[in-house]
Each structure stands twice: as C-alpha cells, then as structure tokens.
N, C-alpha and C. Protein backbone atom coordinates (compact mmCIF):
# COMPACT_ATOMS: atom_id res chain seq x y z
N UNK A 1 -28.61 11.90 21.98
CA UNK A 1 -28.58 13.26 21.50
C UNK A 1 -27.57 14.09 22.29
N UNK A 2 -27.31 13.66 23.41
CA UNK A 2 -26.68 14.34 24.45
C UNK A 2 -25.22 14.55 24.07
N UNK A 3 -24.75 13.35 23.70
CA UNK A 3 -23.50 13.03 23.13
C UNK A 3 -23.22 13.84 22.36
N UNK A 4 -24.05 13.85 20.80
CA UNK A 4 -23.51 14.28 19.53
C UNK A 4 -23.70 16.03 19.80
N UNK A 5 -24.75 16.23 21.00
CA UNK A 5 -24.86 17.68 21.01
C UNK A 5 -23.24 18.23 22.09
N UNK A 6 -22.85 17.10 22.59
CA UNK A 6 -21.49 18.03 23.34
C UNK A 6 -20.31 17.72 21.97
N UNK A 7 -20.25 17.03 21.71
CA UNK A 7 -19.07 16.62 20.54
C UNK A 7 -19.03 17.79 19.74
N UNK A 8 -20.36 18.39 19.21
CA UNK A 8 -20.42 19.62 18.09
C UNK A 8 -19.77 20.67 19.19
N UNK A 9 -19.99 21.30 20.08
CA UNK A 9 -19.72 22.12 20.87
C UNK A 9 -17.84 21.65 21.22
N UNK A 10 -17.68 20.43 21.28
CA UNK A 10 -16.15 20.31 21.09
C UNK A 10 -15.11 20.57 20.15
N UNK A 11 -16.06 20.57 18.49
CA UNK A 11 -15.53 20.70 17.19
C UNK A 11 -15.72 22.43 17.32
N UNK A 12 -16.62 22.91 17.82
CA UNK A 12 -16.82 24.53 17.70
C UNK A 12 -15.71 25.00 18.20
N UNK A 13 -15.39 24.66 19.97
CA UNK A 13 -14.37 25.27 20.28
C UNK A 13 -12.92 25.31 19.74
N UNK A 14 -12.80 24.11 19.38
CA UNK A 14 -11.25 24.08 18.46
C UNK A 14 -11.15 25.15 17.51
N UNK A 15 -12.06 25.35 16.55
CA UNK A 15 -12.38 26.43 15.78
C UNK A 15 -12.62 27.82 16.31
N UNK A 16 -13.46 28.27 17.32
CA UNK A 16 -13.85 29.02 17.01
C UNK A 16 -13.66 29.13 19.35
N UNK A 17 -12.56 29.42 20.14
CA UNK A 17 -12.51 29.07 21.24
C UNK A 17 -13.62 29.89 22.46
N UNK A 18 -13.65 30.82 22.09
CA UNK A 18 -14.66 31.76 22.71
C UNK A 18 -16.46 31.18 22.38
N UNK A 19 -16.62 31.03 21.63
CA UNK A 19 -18.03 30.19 21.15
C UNK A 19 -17.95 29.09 21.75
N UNK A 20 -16.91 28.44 21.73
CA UNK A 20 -17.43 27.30 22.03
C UNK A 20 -17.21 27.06 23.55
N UNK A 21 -17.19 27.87 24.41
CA UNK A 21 -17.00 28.22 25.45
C UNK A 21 -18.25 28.68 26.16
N UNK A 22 -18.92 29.84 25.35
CA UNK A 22 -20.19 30.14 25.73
C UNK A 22 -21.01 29.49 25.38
N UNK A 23 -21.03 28.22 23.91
CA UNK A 23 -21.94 27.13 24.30
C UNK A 23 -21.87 25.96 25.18
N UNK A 24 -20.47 25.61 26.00
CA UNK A 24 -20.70 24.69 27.07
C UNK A 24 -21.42 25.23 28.27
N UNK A 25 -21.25 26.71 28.04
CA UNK A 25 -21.73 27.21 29.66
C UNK A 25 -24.03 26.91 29.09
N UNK A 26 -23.63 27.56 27.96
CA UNK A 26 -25.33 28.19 28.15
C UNK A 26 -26.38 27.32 27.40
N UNK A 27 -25.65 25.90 26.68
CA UNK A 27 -26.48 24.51 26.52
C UNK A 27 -26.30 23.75 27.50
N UNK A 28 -27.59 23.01 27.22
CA UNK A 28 -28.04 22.28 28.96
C UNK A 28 -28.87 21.04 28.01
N UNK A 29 -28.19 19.68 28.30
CA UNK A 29 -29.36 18.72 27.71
C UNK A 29 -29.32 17.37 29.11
N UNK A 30 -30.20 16.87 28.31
CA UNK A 30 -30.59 15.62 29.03
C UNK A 30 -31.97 15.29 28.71
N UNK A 31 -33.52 15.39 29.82
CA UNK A 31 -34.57 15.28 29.32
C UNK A 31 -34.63 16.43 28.19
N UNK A 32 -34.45 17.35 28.14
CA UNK A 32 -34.66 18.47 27.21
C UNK A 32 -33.22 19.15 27.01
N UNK A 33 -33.42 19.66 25.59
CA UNK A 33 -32.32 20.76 24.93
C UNK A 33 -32.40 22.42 25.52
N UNK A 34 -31.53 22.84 25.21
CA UNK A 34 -32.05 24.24 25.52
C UNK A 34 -31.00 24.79 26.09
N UNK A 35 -30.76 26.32 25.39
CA UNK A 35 -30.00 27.36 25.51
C UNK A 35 -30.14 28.47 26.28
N UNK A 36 -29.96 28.55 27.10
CA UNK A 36 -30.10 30.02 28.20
C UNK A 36 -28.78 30.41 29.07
N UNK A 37 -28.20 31.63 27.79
CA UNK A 37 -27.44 32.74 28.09
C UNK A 37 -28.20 32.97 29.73
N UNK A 38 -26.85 33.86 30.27
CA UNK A 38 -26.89 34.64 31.36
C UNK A 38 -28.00 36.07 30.89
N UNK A 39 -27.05 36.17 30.19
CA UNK A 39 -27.68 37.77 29.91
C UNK A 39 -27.91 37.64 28.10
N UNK A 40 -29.01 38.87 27.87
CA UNK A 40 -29.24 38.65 26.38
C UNK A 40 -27.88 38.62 25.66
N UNK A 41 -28.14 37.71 24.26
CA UNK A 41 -26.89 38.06 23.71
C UNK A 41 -27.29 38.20 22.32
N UNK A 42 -26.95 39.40 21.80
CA UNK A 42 -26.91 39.86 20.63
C UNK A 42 -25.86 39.09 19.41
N UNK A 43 -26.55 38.50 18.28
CA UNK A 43 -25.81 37.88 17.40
C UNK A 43 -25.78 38.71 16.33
N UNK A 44 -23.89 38.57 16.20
CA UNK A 44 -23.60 39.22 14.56
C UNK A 44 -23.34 38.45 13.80
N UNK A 45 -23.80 37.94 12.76
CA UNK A 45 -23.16 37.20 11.56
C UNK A 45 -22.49 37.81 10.42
C-alpha cells in the first residue's frame, strides 16, 4: 500500500506541484495511513 500510496502523490505533484508537495510532507504510511497537516487546512474545491 505504501508504494502505490507514494506513486499517487508522485502523479499529483507533476500535475498539480504545490499539492503534491503538501501531500509528501503531511501523509505518513507504513503500519498505518494517515494525514496530519501542521496546521488546519481549509479545502476549496
């Protein structure tokens, strides 16, 4: 899982460089998944 979850985060950044930047910093896997920003972060879609 570890794999395919950094690979997506590799396809994000090409696209999209700032995202996929703040998801290498603030995903964390191995025994468990899980996302924790520094500070809250407000999403706009």
């Amino acid at each position: 899982m570890t794999a395919r979850i950094r690979d997506a985060v590799r396809r994000i950044e090409r696209e999209h460089p700032e995202l996929g930047r703040h998801l290498s910093v603030t995903v964390t896997t191995g025994r468990a998944c899980a996302y924790r920003p520094e500070q809250p972060v407000h999403w706009r879609l």
